[in-house]
N, C-alpha and C. Protein backbone atom coordinates (compact mmCIF):
# COMPACT_ATOMS: atom_id res chain seq x y z
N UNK A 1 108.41 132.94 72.82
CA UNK A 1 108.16 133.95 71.80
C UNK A 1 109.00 133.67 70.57
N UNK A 2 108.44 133.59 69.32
CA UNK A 2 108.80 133.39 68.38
C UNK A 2 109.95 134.62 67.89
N UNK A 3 111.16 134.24 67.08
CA UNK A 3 111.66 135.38 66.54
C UNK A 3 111.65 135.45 65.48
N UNK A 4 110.99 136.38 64.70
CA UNK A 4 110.29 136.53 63.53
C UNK A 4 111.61 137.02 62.75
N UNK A 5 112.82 137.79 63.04
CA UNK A 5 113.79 138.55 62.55
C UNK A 5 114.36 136.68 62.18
N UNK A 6 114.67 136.14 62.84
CA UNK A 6 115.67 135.05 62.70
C UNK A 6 115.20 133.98 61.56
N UNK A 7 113.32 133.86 61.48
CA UNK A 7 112.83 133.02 60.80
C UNK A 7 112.74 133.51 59.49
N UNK A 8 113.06 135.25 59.54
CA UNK A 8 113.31 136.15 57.77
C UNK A 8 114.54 135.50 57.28
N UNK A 9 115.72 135.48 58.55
CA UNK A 9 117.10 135.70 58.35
C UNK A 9 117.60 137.34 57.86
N UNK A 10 117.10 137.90 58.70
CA UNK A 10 117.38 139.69 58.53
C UNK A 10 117.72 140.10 60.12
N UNK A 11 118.09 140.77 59.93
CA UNK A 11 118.58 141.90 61.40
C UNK A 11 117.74 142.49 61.74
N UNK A 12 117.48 142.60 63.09
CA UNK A 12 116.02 143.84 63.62
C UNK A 12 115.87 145.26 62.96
N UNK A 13 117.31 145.49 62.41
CA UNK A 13 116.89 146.87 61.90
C UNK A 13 116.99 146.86 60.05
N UNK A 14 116.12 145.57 59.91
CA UNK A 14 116.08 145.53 58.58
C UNK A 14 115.25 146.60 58.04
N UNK A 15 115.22 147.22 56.67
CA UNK A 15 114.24 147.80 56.12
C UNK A 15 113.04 147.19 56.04
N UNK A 16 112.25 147.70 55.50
CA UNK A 16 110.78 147.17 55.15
C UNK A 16 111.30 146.64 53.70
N UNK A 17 112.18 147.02 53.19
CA UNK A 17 112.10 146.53 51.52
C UNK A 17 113.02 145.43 52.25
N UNK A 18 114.08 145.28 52.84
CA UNK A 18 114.98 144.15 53.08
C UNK A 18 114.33 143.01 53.82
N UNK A 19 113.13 143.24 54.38
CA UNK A 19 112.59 142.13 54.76
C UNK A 19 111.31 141.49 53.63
N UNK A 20 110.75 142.75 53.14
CA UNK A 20 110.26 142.00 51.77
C UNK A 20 110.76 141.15 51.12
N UNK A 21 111.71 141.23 50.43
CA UNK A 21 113.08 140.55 49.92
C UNK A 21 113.29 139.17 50.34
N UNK A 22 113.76 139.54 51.97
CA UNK A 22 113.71 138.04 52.20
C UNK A 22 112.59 137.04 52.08
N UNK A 23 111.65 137.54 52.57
CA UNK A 23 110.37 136.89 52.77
C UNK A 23 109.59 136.25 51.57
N UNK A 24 110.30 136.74 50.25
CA UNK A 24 109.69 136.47 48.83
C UNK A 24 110.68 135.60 48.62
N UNK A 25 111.81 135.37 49.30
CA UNK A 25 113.12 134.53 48.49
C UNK A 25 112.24 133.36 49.57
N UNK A 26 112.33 133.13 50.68
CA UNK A 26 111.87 132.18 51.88
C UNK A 26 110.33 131.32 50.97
N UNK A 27 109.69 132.51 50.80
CA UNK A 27 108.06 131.90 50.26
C UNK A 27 108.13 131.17 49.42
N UNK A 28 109.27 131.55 48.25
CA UNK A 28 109.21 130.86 47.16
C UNK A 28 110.20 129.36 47.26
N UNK A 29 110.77 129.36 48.16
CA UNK A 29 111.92 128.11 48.52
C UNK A 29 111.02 127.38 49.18
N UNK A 30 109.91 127.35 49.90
CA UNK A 30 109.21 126.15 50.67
C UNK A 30 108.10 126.52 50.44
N UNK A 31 107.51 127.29 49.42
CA UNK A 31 106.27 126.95 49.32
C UNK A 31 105.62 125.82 48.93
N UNK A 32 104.68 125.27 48.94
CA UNK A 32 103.80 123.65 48.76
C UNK A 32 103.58 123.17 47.31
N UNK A 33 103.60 124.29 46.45
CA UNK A 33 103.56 123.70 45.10
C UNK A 33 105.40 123.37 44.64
N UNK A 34 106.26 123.41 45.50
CA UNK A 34 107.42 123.59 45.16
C UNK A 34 108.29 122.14 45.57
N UNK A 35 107.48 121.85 46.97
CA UNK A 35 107.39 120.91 47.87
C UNK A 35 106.48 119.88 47.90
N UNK A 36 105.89 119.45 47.58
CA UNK A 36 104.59 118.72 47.48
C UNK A 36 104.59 117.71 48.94
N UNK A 37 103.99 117.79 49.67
CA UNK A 37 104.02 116.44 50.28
C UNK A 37 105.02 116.82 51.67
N UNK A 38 105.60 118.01 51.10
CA UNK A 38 106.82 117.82 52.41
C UNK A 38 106.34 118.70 53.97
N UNK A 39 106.10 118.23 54.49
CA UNK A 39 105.22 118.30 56.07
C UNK A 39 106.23 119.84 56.64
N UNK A 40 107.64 119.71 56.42
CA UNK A 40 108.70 120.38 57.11
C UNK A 40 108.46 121.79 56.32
N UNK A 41 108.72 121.49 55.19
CA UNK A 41 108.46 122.90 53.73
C UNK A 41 107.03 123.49 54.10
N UNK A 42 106.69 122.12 54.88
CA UNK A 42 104.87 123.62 54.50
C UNK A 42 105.11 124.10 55.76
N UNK A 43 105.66 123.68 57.21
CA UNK A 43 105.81 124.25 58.53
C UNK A 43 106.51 125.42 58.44
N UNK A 44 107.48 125.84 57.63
CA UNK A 44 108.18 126.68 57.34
C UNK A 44 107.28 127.73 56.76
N UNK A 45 106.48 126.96 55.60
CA UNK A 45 106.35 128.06 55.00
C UNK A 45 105.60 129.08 55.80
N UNK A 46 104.50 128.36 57.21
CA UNK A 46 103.62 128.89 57.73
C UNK A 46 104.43 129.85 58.32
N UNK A 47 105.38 129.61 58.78
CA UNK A 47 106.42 129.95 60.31
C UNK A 47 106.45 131.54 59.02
N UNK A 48 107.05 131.49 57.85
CA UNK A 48 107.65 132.62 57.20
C UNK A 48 106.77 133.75 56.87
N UNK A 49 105.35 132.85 56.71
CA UNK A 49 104.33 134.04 56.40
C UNK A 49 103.68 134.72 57.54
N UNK A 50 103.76 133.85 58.84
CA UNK A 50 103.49 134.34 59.64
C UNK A 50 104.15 135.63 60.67
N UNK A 51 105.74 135.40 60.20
CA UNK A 51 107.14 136.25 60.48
C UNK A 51 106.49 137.58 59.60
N UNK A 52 106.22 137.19 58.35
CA UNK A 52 106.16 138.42 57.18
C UNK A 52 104.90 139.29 57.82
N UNK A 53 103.79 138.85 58.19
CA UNK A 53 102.84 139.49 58.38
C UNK A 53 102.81 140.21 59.21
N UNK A 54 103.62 139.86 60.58
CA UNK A 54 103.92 140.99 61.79
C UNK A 54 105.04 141.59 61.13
N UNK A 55 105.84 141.73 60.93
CA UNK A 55 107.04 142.49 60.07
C UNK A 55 106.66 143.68 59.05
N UNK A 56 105.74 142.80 58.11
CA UNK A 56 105.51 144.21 57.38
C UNK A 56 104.13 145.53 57.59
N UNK A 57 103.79 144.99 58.94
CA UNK A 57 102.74 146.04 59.29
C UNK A 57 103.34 146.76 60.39
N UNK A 58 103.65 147.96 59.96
CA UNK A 58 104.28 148.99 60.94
C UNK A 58 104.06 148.77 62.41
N UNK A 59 102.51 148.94 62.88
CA UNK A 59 102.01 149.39 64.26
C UNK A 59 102.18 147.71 64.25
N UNK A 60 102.26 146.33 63.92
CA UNK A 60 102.60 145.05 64.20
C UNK A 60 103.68 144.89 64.70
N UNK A 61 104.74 145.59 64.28
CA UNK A 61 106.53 145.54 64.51
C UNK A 61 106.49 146.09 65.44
N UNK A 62 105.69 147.26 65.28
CA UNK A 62 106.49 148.31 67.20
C UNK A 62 105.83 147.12 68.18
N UNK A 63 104.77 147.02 67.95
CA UNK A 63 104.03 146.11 68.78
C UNK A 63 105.17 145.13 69.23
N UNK A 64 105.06 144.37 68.74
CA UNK A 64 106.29 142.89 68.16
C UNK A 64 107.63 143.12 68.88
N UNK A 65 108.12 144.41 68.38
CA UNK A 65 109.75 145.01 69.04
C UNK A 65 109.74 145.04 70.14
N UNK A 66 108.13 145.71 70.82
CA UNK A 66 108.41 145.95 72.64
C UNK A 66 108.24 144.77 73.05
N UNK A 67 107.33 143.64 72.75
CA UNK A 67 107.28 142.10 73.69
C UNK A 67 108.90 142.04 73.42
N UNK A 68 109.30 141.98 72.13
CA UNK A 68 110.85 141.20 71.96
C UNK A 68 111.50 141.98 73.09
N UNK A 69 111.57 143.32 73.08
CA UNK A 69 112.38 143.85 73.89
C UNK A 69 112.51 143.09 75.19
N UNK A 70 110.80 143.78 75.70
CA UNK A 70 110.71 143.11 77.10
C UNK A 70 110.19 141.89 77.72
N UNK A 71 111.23 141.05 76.68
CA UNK A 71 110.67 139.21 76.93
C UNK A 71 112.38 138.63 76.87
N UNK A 72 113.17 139.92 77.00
CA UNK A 72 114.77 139.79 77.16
C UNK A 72 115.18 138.77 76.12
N UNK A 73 114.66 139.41 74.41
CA UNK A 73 115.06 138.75 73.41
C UNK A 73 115.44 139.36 72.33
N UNK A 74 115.94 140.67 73.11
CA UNK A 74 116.86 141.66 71.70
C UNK A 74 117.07 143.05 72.22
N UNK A 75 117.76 143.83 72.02
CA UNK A 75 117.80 145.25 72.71
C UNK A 75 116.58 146.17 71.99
N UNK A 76 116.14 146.93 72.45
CA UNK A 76 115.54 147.89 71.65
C UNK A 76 116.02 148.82 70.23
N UNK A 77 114.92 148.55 69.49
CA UNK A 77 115.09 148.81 68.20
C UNK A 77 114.72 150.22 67.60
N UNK A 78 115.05 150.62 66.45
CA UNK A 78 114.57 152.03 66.17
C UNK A 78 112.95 152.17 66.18
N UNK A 79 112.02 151.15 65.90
CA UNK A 79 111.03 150.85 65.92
C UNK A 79 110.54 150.68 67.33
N UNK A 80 111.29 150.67 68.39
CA UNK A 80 110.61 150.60 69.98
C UNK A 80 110.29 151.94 70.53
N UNK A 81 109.51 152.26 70.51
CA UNK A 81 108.88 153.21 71.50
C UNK A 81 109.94 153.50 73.01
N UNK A 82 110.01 155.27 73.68
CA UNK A 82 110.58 155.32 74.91
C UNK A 82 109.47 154.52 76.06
N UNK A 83 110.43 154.07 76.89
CA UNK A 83 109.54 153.32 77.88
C UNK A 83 108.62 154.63 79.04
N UNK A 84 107.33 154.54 78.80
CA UNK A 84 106.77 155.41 79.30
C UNK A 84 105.80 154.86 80.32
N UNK A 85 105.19 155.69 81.42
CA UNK A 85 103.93 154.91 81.72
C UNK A 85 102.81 154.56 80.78
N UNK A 86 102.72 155.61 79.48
CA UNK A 86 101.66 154.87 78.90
C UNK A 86 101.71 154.08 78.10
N UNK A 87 103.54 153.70 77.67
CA UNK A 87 103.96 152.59 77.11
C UNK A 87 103.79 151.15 78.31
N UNK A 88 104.08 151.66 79.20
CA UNK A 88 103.48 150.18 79.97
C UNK A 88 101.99 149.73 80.27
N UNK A 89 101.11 150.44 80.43
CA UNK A 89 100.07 150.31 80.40
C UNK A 89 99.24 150.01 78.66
N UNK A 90 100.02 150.15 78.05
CA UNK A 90 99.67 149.20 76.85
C UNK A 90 100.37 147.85 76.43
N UNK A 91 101.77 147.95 77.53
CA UNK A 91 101.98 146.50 77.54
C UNK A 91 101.18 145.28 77.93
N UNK A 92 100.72 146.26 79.35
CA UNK A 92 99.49 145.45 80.12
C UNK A 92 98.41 144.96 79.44
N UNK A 93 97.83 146.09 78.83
CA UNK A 93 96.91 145.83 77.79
C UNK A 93 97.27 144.81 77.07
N UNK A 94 97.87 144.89 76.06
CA UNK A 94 98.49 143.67 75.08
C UNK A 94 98.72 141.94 75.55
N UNK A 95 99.32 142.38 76.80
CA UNK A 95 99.48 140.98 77.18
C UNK A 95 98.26 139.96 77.80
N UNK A 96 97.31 141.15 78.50
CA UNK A 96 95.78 140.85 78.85
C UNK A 96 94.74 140.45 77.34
N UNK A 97 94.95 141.31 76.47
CA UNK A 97 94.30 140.87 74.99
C UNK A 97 95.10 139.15 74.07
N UNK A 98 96.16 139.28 74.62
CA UNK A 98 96.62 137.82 74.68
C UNK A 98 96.34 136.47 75.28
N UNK A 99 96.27 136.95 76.37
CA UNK A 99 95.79 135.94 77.31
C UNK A 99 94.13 135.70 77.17
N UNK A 100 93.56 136.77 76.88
CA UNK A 100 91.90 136.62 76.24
C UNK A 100 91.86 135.31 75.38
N UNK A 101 93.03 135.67 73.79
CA UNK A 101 92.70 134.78 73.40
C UNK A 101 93.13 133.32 73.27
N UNK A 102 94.37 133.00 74.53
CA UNK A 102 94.65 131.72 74.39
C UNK A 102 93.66 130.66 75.18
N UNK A 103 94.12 129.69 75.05
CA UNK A 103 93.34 128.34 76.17
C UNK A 103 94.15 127.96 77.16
N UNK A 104 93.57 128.56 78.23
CA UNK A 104 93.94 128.49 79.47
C UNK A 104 95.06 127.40 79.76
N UNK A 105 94.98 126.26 78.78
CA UNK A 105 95.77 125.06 79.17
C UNK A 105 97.09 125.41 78.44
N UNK A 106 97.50 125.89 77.53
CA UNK A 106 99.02 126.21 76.78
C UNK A 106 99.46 127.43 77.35
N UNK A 107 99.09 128.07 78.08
CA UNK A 107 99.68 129.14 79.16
C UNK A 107 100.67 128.42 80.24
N UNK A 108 101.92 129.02 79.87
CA UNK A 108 102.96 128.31 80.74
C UNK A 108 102.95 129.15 81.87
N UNK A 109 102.61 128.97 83.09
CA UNK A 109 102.42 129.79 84.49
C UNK A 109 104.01 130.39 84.47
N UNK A 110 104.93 129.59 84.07
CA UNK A 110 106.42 130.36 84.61
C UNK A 110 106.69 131.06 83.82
N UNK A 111 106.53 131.62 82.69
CA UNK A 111 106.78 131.98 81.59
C UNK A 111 105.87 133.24 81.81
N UNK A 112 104.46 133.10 81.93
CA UNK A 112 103.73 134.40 82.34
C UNK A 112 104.03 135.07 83.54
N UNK A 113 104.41 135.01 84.73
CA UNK A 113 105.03 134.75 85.61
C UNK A 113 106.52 135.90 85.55
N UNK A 114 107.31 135.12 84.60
CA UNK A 114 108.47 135.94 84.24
C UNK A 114 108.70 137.42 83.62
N UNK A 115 107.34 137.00 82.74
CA UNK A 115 106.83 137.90 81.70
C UNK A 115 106.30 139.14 82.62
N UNK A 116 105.59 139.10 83.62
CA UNK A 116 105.01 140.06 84.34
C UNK A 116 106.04 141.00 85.65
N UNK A 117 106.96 139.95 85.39
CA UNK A 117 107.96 140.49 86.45
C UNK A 117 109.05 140.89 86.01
N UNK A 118 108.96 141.02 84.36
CA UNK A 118 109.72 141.86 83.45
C UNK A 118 109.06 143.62 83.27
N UNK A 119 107.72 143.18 83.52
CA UNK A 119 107.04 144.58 83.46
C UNK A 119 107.37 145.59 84.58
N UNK A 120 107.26 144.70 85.53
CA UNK A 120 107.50 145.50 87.04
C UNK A 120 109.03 145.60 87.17
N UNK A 121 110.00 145.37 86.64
CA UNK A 121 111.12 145.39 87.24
C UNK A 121 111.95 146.83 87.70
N UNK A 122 112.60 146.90 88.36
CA UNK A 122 112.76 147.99 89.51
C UNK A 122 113.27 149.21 88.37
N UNK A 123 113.93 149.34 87.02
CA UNK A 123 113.45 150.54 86.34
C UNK A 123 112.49 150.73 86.12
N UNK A 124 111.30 149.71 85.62
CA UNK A 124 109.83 150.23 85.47
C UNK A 124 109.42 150.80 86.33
N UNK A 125 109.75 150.62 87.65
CA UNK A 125 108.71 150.76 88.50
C UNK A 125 109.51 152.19 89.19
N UNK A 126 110.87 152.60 88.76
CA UNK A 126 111.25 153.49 88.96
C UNK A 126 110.69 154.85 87.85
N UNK A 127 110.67 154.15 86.99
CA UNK A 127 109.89 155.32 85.51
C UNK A 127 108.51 155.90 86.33
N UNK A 128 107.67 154.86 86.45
CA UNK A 128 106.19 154.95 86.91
C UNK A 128 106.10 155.68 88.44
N UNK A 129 106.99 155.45 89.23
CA UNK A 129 107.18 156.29 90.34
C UNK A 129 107.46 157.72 90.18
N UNK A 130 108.73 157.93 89.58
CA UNK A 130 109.18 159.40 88.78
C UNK A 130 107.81 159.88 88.43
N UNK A 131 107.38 159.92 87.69
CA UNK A 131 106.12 160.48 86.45
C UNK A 131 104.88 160.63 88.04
N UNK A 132 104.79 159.63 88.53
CA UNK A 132 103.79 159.91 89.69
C UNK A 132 102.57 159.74 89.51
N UNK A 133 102.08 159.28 88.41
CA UNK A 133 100.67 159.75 88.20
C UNK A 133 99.58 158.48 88.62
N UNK A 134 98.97 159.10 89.74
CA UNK A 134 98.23 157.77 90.45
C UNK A 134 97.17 157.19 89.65
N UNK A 135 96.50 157.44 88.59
CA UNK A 135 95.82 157.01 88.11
C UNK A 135 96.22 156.01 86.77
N UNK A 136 97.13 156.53 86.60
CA UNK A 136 98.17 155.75 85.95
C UNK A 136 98.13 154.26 86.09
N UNK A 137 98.92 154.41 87.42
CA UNK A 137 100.03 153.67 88.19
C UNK A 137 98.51 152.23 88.67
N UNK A 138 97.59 153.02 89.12
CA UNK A 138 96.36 152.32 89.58
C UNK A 138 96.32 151.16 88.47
N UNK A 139 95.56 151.91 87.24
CA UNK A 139 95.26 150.94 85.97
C UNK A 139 95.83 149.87 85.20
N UNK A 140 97.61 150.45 85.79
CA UNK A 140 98.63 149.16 85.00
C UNK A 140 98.65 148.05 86.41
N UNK A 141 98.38 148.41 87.58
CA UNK A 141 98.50 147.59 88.66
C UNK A 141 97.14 146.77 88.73
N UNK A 142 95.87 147.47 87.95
CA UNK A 142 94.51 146.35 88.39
C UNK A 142 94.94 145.56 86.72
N UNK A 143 95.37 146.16 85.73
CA UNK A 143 96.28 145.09 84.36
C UNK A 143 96.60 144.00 84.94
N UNK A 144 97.61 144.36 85.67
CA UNK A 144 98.50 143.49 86.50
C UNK A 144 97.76 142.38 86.66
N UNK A 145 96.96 142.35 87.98
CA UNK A 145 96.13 141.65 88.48
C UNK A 145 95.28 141.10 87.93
N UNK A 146 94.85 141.33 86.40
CA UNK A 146 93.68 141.15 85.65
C UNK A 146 94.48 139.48 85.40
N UNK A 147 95.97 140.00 85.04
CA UNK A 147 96.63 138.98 84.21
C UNK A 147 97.13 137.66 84.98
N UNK A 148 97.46 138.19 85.88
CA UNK A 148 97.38 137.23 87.40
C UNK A 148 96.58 135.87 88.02
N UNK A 149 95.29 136.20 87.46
CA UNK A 149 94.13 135.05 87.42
C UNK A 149 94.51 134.14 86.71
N UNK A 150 95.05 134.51 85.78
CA UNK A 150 95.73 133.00 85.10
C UNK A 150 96.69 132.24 85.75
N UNK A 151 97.24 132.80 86.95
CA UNK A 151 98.53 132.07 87.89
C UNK A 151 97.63 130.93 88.52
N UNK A 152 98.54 130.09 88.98
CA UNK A 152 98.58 129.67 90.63
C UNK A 152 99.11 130.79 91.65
N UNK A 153 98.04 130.64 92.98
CA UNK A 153 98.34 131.49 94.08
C UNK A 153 100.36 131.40 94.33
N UNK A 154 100.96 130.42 93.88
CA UNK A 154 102.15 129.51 94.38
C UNK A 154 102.85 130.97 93.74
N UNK A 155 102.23 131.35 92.54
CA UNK A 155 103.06 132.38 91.37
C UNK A 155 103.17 133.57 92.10
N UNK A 156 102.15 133.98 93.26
CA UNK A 156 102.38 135.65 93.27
C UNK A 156 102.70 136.30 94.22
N UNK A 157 103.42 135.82 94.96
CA UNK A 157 104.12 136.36 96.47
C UNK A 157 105.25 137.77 95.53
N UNK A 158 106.10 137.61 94.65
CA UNK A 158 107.03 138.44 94.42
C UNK A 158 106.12 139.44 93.38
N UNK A 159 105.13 138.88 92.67
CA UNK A 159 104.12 140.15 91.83
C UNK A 159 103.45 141.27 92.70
N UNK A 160 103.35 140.32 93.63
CA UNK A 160 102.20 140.86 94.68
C UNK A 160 103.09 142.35 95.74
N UNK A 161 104.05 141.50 95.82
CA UNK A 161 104.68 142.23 96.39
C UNK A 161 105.50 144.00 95.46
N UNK A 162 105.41 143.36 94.48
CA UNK A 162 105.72 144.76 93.40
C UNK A 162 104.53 145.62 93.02
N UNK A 163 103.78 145.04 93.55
CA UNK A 163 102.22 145.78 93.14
C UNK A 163 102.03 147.10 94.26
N UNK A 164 102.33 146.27 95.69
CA UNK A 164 102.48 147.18 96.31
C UNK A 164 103.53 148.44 96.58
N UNK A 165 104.85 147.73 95.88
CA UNK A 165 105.46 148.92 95.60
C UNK A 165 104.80 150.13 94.99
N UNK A 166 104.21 149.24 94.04
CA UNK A 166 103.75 150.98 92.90
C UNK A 166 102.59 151.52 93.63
N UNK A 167 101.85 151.07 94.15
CA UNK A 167 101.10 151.33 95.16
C UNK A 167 101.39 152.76 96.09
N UNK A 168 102.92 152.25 96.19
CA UNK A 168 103.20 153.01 97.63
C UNK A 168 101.90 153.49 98.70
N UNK A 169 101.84 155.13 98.67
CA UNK A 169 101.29 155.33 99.85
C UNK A 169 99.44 155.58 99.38
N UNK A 170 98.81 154.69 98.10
CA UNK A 170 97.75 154.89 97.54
C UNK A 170 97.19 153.56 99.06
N UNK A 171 96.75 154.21 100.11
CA UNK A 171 96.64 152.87 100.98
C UNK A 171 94.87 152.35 100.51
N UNK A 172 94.26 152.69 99.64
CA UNK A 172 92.94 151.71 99.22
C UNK A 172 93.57 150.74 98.39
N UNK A 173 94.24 151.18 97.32
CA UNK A 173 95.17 150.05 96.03
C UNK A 173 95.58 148.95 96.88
N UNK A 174 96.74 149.61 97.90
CA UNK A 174 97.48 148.46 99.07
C UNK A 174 96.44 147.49 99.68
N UNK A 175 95.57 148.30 99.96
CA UNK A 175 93.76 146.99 101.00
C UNK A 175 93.38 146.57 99.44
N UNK A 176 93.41 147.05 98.27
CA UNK A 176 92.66 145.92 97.59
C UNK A 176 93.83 144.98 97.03
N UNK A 177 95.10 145.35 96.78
CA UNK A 177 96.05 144.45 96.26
C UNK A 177 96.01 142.84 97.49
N UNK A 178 96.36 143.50 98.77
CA UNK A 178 96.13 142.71 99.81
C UNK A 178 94.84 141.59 99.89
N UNK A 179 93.79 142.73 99.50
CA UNK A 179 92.59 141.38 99.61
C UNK A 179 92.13 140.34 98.53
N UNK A 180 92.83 140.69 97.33
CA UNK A 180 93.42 139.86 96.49
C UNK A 180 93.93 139.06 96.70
N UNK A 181 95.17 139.37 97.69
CA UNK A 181 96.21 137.96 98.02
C UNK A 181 95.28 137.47 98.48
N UNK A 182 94.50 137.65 99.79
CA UNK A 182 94.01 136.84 100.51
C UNK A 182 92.97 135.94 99.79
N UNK A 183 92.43 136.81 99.41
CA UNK A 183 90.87 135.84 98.53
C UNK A 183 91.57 135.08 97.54
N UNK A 184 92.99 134.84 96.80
CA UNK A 184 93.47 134.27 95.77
C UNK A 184 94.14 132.86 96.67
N UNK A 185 94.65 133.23 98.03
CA UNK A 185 95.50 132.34 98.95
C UNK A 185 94.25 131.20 99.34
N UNK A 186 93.61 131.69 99.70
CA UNK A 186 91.73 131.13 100.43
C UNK A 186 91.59 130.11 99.47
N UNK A 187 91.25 130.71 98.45
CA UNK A 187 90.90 130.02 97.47
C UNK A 187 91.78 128.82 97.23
N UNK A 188 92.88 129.21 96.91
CA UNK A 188 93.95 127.87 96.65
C UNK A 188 93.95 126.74 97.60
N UNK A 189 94.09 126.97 99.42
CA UNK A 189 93.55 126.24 100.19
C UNK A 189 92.35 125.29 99.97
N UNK A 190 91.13 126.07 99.59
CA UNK A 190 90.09 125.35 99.35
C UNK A 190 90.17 124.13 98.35
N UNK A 191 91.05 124.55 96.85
CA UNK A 191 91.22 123.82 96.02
C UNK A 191 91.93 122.34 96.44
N UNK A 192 92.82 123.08 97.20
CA UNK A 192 93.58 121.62 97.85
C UNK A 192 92.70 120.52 98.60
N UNK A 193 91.83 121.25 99.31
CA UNK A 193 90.98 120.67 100.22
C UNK A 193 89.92 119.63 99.61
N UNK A 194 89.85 120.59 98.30
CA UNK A 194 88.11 120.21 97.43
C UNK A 194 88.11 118.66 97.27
N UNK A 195 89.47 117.93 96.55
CA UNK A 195 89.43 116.73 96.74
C UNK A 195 89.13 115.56 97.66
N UNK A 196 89.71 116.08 99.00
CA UNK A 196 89.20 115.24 100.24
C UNK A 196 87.50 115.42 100.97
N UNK A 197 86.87 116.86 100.75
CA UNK A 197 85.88 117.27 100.79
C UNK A 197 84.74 116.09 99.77
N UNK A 198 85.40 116.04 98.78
CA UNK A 198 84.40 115.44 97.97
C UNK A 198 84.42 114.04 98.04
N UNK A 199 85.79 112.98 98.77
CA UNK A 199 85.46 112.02 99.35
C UNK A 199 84.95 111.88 100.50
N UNK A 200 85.05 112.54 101.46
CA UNK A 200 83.90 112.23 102.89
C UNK A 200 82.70 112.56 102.14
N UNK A 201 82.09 113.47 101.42
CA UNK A 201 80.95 113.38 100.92
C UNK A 201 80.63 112.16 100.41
N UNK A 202 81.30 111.60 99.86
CA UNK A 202 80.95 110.43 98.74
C UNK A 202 80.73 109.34 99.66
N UNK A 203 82.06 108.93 100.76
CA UNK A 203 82.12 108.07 102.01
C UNK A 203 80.34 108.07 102.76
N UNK A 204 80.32 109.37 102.84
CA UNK A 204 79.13 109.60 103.77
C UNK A 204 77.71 109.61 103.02
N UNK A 205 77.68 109.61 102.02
CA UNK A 205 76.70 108.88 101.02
C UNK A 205 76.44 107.56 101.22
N UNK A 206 77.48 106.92 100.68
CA UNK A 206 77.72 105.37 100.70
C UNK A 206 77.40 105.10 102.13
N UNK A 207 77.85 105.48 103.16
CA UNK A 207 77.07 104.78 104.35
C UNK A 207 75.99 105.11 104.75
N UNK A 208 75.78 106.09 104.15
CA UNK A 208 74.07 106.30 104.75
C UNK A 208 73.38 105.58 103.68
N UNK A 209 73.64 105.07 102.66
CA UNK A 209 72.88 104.22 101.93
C UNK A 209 73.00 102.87 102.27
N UNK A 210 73.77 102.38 102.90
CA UNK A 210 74.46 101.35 103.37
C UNK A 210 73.51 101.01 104.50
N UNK A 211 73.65 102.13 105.75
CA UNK A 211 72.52 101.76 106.54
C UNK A 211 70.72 101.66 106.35
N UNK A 212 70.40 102.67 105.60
CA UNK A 212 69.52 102.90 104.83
C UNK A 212 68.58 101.51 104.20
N UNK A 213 69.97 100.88 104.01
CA UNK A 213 69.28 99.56 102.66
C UNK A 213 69.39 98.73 103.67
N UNK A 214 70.07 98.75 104.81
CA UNK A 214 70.35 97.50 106.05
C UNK A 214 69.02 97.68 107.03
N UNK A 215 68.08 98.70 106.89
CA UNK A 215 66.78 99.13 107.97
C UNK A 215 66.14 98.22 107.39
N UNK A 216 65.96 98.55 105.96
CA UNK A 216 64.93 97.47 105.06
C UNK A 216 64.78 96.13 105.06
């Protein structure tokens, strides 16, 4: 995760005018007509406008503040929201509308992985317990799972296992969290398998063509 505060050179609890400020002093020091040619000046400049654009849109920053928060890359800011259940269930959200739009291949499994087991961690899951509300608790846990498909099966023994915490005594959530594992575990087996599967096929082609062309 990028830190947009560090690439201004401002403090998280900059103003909106103090990060303007910077961001016009930054634009104008590496912008491309200033730089011509220079590969580093224009990387910057992208890096700065791209800092400026989540920064100076209000509902972008709160947005922005809670990943920073809960990606254990700054304390919470005046701009962070109290951690609520329906603040987590728009984390879920957010991080699922993320994962929509990347390519499956620059998704770092440990990193998402970490990221999800920042959501669940035993105050969250103490907030979301407190409050009680099963329908809640349901929707950030099938989130959960939504986001999960992007793992390897290898990733979700300790997710899996926090799922059912929040779960507790909802015992349909627990049979479908469970048949998840299983159908996600199955599956991975198979994958392992698929390779050797598809050489005896191939083996057993080749000799039946083998004998085939030897009748003739």
């Amino acid at each position: 995760m990028k830190d947009y505060y560090k690439i201004l050179g401002v403090k998280p609890s900059a103003t909106h005018a103090e990060i303007k400020k910077a961001y016009r002093a930054l634009a104008f020091k590496y912008h491309p007509d200033k730089n011509p040619g220079n590969a580093l000046s224009e990387a910057q400049f992208k890096e700065v406008n791209e800092a400026y654009a989540t920064l100076s849109d209000t509902a972008g920053r709160i947005a922005y503040d809670d990943e920073r928060w809960l990606s254990g890359m700054g304390g919470k800011t005046r701009y962070a929201e109290a951690v609520t259940p329906a603040w987590l269930l728009n984390i879920c959200l957010q991080l699922n509308a993320s994962l929509a739009a990347m390519d499956s291949h620059s998704i770092s499994p440990g990193t998402l992985r970490a990221y999800i087991l920042l959501i669940l961690t035993d105050a969250h899951l103490g907030i979301l317990q407190q409050h009680n509300d099963a329908e809640m608790n349901k929707a950030i846990i099938f989130e959960i799972i939504k986001a999960t498909k992007k793992l390897d099966a290898a990733y979700l023994f300790e997710i899996i296992q926090r799922l059912k915490m929040l779960a507790a005594d909802d015992n349909d959530t627990v049979q479908q969290i469970n048949e998840y594992a299983i159908e996600r575990n199955r599956k991975a087996s198979f994958e392992k398998l698929y390779p050797y599967i598809v050489l005896l096929v191939t083996l057993a082609l080749c000799a039946f063509m083998y004998l085939y062309a030897g009748r003739r």
